[in-house]
Protein backbone atom coordinates (compact mmCIF):
# COMPACT_ATOMS: atom_id res chain seq x y z
CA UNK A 1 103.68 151.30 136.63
CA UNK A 2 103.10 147.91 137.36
CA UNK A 3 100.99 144.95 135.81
CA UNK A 4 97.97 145.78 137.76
CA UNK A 5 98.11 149.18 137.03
CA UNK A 6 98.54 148.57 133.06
CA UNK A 7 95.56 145.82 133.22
CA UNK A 8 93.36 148.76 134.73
CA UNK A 9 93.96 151.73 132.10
CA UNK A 10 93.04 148.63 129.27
CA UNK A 11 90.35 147.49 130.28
CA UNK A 12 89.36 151.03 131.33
CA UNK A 13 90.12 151.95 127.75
CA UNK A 14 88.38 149.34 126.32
CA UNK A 15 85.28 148.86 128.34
CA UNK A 16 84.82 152.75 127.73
CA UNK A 17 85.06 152.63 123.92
CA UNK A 18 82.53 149.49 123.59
CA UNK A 19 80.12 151.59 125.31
CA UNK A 20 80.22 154.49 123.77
CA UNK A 21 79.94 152.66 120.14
CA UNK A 22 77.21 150.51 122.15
CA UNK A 23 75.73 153.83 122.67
CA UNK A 24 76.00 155.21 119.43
CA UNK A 25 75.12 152.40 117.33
CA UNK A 26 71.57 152.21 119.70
CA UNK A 27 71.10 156.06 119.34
CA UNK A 28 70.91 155.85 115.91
CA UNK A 29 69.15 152.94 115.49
CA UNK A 30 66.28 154.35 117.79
CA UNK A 31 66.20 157.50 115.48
CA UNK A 32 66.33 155.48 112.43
CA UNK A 33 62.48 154.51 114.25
CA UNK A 34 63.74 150.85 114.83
CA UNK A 35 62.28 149.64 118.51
CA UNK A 36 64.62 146.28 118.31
CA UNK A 37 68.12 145.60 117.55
CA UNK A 38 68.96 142.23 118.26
CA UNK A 39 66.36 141.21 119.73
CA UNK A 40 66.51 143.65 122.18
CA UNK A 41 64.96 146.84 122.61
CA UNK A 42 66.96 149.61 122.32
CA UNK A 43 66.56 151.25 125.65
CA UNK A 44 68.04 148.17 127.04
CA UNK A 45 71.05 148.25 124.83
CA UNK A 46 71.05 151.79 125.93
CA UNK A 47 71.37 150.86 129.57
CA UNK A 48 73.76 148.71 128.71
CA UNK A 49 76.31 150.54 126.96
CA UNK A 50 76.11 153.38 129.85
CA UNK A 51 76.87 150.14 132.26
CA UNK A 52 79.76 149.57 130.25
CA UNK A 53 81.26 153.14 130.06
CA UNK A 54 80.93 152.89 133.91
CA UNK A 55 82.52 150.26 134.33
CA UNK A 56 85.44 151.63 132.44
CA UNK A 57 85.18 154.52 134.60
CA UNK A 58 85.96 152.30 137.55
CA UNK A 59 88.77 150.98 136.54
CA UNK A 60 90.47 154.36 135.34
CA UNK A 61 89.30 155.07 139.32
CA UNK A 62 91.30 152.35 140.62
CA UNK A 63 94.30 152.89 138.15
CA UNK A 64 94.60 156.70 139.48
CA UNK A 65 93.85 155.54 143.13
CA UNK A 66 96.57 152.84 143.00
CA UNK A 67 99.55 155.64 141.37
CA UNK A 68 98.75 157.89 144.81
CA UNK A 69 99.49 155.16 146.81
């Protein structure tokens, strides 16, 4: 496994687990009844978070991709 490969799984690992508590921290808020966190509104942090966990999706892609080749 080389360097690339390594950098990939992290930040997969990473970006993944900052969205989900992105997620989960905005899922309760919103059924606490709180609009706003931040000042932001929680559907935005929402949309955020699931950006996040996608983007950690893509690099767990390109770290399984890059062992085939």
């Amino acid at each position: 496994m080389d360097a690339i490969e390594k950098f990939l799984i992290f930040m997969g690992c990473v970006s993944g687990l900052t969205g989900v508590l992105v997620c989960l921290v905005t899922g309760a808020a919103r059924i606490g009844g709180s609009y706003w966190l931040g000042g932001f509104q929680a559907g935005t942090l929402l949309q955020a978070g699931v950006a996040v966990m996608l983007f950690g999706c893509f690099c767990l892609l390109l770290a399984l991709v890059a062992r085939r080749r």
